[in-house]
Every structure is written in structure tokens, then in C-alpha cells.
C-alpha atoms as a PDB file:
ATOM      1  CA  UNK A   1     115.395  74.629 105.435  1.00  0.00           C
ATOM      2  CA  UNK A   2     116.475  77.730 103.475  1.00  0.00           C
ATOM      3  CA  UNK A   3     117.740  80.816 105.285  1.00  0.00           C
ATOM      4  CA  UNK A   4     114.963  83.713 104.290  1.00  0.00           C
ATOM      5  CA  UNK A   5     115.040  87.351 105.942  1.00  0.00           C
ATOM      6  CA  UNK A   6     116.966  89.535 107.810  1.00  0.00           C
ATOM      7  CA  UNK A   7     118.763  87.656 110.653  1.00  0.00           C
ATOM      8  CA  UNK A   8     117.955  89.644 114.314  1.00  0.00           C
ATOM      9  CA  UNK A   9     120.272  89.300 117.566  1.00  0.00           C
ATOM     10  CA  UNK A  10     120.206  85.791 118.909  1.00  0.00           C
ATOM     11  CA  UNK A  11     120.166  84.136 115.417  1.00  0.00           C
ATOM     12  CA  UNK A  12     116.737  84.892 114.984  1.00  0.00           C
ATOM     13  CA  UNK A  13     115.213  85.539 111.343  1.00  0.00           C
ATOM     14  CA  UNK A  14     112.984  88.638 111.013  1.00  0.00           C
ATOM     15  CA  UNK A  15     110.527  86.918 107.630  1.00  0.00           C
ATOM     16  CA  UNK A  16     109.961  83.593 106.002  1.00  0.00           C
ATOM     17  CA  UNK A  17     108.048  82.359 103.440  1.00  0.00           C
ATOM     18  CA  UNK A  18     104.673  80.994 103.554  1.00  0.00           C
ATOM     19  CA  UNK A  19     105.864  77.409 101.941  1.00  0.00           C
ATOM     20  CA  UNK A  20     107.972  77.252 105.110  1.00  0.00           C
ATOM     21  CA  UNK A  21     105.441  77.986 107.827  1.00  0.00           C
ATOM     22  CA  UNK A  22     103.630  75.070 105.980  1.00  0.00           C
ATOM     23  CA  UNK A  23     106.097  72.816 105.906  1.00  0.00           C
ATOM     24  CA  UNK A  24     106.855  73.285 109.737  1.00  0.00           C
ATOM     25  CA  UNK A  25     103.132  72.698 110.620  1.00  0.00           C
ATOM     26  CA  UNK A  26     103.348  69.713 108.562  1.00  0.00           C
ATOM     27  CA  UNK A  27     106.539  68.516 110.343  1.00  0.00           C
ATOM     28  CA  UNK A  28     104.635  69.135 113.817  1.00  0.00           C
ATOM     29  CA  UNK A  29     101.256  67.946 112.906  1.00  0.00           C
ATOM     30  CA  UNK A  30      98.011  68.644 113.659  1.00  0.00           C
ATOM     31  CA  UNK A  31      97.875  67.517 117.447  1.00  0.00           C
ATOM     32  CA  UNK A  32     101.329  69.643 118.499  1.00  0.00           C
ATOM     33  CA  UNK A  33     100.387  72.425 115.897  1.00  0.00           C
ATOM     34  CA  UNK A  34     101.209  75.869 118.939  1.00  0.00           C
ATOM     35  CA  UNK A  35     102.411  79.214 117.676  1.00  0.00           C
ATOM     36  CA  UNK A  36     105.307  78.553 120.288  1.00  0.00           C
ATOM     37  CA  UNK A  37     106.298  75.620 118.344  1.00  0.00           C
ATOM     38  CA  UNK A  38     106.129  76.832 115.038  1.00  0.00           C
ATOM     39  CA  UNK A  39     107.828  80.172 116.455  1.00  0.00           C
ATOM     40  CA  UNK A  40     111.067  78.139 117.774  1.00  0.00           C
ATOM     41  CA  UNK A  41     111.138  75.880 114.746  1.00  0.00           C
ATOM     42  CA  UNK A  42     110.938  78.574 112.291  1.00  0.00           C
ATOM     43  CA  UNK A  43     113.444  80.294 114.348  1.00  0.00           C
ATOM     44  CA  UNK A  44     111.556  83.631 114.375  1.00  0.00           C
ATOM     45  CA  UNK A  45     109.841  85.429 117.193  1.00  0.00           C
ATOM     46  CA  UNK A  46     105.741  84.344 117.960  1.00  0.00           C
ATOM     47  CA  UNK A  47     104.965  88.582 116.821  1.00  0.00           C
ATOM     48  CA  UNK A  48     106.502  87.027 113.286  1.00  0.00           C
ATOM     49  CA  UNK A  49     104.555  83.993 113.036  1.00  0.00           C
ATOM     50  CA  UNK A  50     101.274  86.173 113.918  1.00  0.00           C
ATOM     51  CA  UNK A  51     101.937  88.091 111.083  1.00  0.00           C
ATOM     52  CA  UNK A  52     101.264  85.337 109.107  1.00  0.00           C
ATOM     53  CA  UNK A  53      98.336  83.174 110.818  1.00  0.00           C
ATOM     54  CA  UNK A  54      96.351  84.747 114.041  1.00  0.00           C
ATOM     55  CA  UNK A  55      95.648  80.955 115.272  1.00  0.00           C
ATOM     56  CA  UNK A  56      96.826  77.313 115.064  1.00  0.00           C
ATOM     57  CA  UNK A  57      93.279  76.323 113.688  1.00  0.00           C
ATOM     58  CA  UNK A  58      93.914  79.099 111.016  1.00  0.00           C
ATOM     59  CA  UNK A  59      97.113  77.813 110.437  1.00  0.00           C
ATOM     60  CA  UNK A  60      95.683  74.511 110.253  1.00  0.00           C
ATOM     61  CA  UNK A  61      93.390  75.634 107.615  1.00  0.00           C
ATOM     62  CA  UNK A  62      96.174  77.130 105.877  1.00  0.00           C
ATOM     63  CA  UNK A  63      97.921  73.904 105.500  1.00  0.00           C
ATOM     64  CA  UNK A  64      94.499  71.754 104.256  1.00  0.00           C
ATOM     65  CA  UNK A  65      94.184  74.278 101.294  1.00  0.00           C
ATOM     66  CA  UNK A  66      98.041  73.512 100.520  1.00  0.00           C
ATOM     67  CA  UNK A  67      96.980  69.772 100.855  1.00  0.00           C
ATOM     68  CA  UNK A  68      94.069  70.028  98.912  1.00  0.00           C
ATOM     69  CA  UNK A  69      96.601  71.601  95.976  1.00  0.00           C
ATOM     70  CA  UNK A  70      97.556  68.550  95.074  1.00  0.00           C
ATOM     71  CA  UNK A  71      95.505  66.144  95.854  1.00  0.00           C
ATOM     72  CA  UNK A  72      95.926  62.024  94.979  1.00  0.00           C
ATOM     73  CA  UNK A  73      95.517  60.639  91.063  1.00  0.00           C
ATOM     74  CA  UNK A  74      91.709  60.029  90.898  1.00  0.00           C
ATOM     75  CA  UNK A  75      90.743  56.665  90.967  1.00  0.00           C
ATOM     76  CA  UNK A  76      86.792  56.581  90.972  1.00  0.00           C
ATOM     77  CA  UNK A  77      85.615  56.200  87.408  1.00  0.00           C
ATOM     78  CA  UNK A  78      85.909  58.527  84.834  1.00  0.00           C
ATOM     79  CA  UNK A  79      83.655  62.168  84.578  1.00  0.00           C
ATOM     80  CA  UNK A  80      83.674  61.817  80.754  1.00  0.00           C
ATOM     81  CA  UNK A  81      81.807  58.503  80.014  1.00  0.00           C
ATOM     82  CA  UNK A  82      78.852  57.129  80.984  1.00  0.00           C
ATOM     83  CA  UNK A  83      75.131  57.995  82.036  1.00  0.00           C
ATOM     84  CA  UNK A  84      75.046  61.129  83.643  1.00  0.00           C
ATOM     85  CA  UNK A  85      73.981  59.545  87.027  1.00  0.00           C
ATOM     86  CA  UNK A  86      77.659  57.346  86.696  1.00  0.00           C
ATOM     87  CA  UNK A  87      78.994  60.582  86.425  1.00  0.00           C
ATOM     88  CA  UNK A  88      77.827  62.555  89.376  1.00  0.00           C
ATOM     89  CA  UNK A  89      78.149  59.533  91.341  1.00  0.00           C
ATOM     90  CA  UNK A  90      81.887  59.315  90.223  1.00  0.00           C
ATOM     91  CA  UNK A  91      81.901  63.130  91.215  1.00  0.00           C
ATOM     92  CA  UNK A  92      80.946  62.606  94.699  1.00  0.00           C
ATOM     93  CA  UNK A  93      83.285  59.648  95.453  1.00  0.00           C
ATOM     94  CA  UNK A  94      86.325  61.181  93.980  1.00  0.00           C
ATOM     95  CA  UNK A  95      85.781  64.430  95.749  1.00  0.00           C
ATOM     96  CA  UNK A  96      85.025  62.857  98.873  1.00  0.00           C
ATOM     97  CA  UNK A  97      87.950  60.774  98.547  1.00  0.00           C
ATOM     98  CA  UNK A  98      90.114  63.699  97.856  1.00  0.00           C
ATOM     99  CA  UNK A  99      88.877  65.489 101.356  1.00  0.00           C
ATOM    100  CA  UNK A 100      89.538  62.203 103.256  1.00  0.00           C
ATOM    101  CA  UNK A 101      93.171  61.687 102.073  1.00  0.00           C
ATOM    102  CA  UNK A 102      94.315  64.533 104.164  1.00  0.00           C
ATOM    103  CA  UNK A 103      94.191  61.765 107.413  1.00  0.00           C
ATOM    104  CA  UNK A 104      94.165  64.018 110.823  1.00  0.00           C
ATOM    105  CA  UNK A 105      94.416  67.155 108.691  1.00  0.00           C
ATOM    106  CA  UNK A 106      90.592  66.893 108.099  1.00  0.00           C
ATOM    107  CA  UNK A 107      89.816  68.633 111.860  1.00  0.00           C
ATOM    108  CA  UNK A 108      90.335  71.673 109.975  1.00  0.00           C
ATOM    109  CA  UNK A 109      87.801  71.304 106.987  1.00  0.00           C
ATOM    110  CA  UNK A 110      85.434  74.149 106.896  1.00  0.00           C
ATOM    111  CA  UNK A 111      83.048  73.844 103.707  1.00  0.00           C
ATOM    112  CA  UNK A 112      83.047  77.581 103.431  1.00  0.00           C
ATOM    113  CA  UNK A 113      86.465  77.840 103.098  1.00  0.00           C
ATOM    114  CA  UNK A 114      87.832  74.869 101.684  1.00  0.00           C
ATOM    115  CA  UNK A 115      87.326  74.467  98.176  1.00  0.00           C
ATOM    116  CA  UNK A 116      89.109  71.973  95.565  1.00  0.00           C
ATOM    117  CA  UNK A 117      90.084  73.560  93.026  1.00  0.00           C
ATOM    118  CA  UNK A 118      89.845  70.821  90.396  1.00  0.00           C
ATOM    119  CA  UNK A 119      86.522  69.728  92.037  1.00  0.00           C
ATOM    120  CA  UNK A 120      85.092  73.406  90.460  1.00  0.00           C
ATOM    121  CA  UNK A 121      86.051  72.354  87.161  1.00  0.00           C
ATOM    122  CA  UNK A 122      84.270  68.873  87.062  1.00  0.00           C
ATOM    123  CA  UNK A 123      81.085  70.494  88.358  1.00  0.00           C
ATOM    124  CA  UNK A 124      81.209  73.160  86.073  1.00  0.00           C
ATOM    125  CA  UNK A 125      81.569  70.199  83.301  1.00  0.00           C
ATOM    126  CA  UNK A 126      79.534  68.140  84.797  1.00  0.00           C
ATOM    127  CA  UNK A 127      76.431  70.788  84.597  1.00  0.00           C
ATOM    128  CA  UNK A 128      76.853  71.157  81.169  1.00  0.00           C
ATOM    129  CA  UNK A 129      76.284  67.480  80.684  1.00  0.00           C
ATOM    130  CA  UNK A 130      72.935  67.364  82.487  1.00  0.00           C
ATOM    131  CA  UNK A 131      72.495  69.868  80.595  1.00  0.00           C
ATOM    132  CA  UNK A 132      73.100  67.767  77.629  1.00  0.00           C
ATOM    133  CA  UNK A 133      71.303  64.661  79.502  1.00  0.00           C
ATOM    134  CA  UNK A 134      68.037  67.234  79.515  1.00  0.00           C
ATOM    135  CA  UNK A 135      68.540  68.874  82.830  1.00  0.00           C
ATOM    136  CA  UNK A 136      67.729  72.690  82.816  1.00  0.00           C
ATOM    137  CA  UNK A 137      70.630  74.748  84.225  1.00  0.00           C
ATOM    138  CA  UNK A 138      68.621  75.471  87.306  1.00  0.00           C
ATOM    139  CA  UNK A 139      67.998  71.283  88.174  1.00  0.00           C
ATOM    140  CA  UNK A 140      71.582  71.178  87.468  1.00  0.00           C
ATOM    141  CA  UNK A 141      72.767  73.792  89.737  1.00  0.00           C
ATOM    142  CA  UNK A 142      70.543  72.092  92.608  1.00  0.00           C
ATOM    143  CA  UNK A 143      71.727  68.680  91.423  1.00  0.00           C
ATOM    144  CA  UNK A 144      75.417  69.364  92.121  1.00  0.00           C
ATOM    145  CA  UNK A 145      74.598  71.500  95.332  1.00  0.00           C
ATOM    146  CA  UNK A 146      73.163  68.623  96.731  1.00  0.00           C
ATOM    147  CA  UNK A 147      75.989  65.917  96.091  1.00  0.00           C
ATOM    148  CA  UNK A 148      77.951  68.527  97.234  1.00  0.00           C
ATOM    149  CA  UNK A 149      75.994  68.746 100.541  1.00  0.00           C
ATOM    150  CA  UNK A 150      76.094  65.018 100.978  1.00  0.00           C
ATOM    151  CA  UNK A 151      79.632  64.940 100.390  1.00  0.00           C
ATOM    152  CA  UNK A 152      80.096  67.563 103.022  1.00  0.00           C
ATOM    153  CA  UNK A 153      78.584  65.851 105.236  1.00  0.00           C
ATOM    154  CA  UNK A 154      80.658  62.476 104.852  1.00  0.00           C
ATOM    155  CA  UNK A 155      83.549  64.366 105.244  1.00  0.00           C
ATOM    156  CA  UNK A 156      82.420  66.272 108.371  1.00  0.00           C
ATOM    157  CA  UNK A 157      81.574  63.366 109.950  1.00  0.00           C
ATOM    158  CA  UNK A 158      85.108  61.357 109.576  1.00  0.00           C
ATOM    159  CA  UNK A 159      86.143  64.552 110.982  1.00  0.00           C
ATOM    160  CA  UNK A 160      83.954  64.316 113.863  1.00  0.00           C
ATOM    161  CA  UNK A 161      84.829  60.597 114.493  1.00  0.00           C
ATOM    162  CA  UNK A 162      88.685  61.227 113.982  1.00  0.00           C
ATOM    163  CA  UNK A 163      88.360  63.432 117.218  1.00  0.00           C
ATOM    164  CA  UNK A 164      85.751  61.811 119.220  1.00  0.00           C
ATOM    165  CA  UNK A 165      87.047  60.482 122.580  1.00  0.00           C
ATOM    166  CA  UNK A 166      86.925  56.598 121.976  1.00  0.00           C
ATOM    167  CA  UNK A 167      85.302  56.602 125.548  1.00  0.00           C
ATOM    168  CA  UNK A 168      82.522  59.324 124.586  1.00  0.00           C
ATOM    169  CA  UNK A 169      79.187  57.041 123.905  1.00  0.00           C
ATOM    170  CA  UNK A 170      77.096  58.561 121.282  1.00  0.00           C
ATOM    171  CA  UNK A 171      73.195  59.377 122.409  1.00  0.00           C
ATOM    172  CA  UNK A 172      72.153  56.268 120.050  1.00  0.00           C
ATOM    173  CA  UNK A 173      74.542  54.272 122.328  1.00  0.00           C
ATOM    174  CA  UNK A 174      73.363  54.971 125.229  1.00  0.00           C
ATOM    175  CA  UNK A 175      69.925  54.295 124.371  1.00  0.00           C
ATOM    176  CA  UNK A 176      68.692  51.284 126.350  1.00  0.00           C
ATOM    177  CA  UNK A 177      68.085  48.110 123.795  1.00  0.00           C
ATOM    178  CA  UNK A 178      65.573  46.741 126.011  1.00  0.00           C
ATOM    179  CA  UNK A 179      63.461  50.082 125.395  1.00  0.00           C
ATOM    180  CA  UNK A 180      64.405  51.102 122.333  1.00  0.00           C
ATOM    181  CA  UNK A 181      64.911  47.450 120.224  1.00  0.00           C
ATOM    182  CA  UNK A 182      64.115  48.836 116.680  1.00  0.00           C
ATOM    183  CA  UNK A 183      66.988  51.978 117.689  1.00  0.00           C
ATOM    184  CA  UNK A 184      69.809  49.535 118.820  1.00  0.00           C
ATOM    185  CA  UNK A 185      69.368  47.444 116.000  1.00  0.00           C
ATOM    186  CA  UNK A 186      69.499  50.556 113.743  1.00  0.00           C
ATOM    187  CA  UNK A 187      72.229  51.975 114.880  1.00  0.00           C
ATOM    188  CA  UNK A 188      75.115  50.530 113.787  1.00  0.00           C
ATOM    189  CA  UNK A 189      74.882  53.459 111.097  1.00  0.00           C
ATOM    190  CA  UNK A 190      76.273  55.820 113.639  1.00  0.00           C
ATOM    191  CA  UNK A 191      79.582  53.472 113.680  1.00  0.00           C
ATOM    192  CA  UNK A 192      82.277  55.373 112.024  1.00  0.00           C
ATOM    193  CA  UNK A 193      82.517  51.647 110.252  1.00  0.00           C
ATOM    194  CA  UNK A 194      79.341  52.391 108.597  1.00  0.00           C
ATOM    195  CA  UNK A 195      80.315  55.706 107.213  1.00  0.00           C
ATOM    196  CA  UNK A 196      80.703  54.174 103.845  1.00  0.00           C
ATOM    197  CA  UNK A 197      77.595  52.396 103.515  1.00  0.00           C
ATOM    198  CA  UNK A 198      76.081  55.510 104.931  1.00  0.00           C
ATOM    199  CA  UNK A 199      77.394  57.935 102.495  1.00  0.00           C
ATOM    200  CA  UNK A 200      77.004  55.090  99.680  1.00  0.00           C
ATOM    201  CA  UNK A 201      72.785  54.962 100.782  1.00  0.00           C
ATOM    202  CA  UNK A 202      72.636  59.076 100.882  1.00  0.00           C
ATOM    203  CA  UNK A 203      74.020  59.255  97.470  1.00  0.00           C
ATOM    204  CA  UNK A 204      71.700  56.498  95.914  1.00  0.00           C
ATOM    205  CA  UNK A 205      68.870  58.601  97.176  1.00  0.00           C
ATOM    206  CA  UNK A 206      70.023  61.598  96.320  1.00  0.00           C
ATOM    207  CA  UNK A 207      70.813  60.111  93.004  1.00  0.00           C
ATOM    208  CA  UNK A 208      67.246  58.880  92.454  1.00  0.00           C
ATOM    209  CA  UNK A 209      65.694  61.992  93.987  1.00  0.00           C
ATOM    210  CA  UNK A 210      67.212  64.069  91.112  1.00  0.00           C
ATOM    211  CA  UNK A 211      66.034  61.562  88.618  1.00  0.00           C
ATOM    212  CA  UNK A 212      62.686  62.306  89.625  1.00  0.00           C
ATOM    213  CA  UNK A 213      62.169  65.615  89.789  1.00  0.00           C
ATOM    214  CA  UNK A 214      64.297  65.971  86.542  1.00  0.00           C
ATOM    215  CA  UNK A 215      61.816  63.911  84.763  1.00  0.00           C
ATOM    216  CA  UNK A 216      58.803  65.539  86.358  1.00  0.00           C
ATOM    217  CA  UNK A 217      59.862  68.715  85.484  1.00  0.00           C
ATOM    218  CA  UNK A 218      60.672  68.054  81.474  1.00  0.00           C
ATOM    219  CA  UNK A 219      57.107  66.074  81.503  1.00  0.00           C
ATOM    220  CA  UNK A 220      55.600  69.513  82.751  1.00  0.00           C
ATOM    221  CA  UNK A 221      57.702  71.355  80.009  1.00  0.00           C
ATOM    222  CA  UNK A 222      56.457  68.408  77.189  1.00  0.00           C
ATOM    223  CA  UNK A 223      52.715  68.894  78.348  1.00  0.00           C
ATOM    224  CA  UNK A 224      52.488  72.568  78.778  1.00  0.00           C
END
């Protein structure tokens, strides 16, 4: 690692850059990620490093933007061809794909402040095709909100299964199956093996849902 900054008594550095403290949080990892640690490996006093980040979990939301930078070649179908219900479905994989391939680093996603920067660009393309498809701007706008929700969602809950306790039994699972039959049968869609086919079913219906009121609103347009 480069030497940055003034060096202070005890071979201590007074600055660094920003693309170091990342790289050190990367090198520790989300489950040792302690301002101690970064302080010592950084070789700079904690005061320093608190200049920077007030918190490991803001530091760890420091390094998810830097992940989400660059994220992985897309792989889920292409934004350009198609109907546009291929294409918002292609939309919602790929970005939810892109939030996943972070691995542990996902803890740290917050919606509100994690945003992919690519991911703007296809929306903001992909509302001019509904446009083009017949969509008003407004349908649009809710269209993509929603995938976006849904995708959110997904994302949140690998999160929230990446740091469950294995031994921590969900309330479905500790429903009784001799009371509640239809429940245990059902809930295999809790399983963090069923977040696929979960997040697969809530984008069909979400997918269909827009259909509908997209067509009901151009018939009331046609017939007014």
C-alpha cells in the first residue's frame, strides 16, 4: 500500500486516501470490519479514521457503493429487444443480480442510499419505451417504482437470511403442522431456498398487474 500523508512520531501517517480505507475494509471484511482494525492497518490513529467514516456500518456502506461501481457483465437478457414486459423483467433480474453479487457485503444495503448507477440509466430508457409500448409517463414511473420495490425486497431479504442465526426458527416454523396444516405446507416460501421462486412469482404478478391497469387506463383514454 502506498505511503500518503504526513508521517507522525511512531511511524504513524497523519491522511490517506479514501481508495485505501476501502481497500483495508475489504481486506478485513465485513464480520472483523472495527475502527481499531482499520486504524492499525491503515497505520493512522482511530481520530484519523473518524474523519473519514463515524461507524463501521457507515464504512460498510461506503465500501457497497464502491462495489456497486463496478458491478459484474450483465447476463440477463438484453434491455433493447423484445416486448416491453421482457424488458422490465430483464431489468429486475439484472439489477437484482447486481445487488446480490456483493456476497456478505449486502448487510449493508440501504435502498435509500444505495443506488446503481447504471441501473438509473436503464430505467430512465426503459420509461421511454413504455412510453413507446403506450404507457403514459405517469404508469411508467409507477411501473418501474414497483419492480424496483420488488427487487428491494429480494435483496433485503438475502440480506436478512445471510445474517440470521441458523438456529433462530422463523414464526412460520414454529407454527405447529398439526394446527396449522395448510401454513406448514406453505411455507417452504420462507426458505432462503425459495427466494428465487419467490422473487420469480412477485415479479410475474407485478408484471401482469401493470399489464392491466396499463390497458385499462388507454381503454378509458380510447372511450372518453
Amino acid at each position: 500500500m502506498a505511503e500518503t500523508g504526513l508521517t507522525r512520531r511512531g511511524g504513524r501517517r497523519s491522511s490517506f486516501e479514501r481508495s485505501e480505507l476501502i481497500a483495508v475494509a475489504l481486506e478485513l471484511g465485513p464480520d472483523n470490519l472495527d475502527m481499531r482494525s482499520v486504524a492499525g492497518a491503515l497505520a493512522v490513529p482511530r481520530t484519523t479514521v473518524y474523519n473519514h467514516v463515524g461507524s463501521p456500518e457507515e464504512l460498510g456502506r461506503l465500501v457497497l457503493l464502491a462495489l456497486l461501481d463496478t458491478p459484474p457483465a450483465p447476463t440477463n437478457g438484453s434491455l433493447d429487444n423484445g416486448p416491453w414486459r421482457a424488458q422490465l423483467e430483464s431489468f429486475a433480474v439484472r439489477l437484482r443480480d447486481q445487488m446480490l453479487s456483493v456476497g456478505p457485503w449486502l448487510r449493508y444495503y440501504d435502498p435509500d442510499v444505495h443506488v446503481v448507477g447504471a441501473a438509473v440509466r436503464d430505467a430512465d430508457r426503459l420509461i421511454g419505451k413504455l412510453v413507446d409500448a403506450g404507457f403514459t409517463v405517469e404508469t411508467a414511473g409507477h411501473a418501474l417504482t414497483l419492480i424496483n420495490a420488488i427487487v428491494n425486497e429480494a435483496v433485503g431479504a438475502h440480506g436478512r437470511n445471510i445474517t440470521r442465526d441458523p438456529d433462530e426458527a422463523t414464526f412460520l416454523t414454529r407454527l405447529s403442522e398439526n394446527d396449522y396444516p395448510w401454513i406448514a405446507a406453505a411455507r417452504v416460501v420462507d426458505e432462503p431456498a425459495r427466494e428465487e421462486d419467490q422473487f420469480r412469482f412477485n415479479l410475474r404478478c407485478a408484471l401482469a398487474g401493470i399489464a392491466a391497469v396499463s390497458d385499462e387506463r388507454r381503454t378509458s383514454v380510447d372511450t372518453f
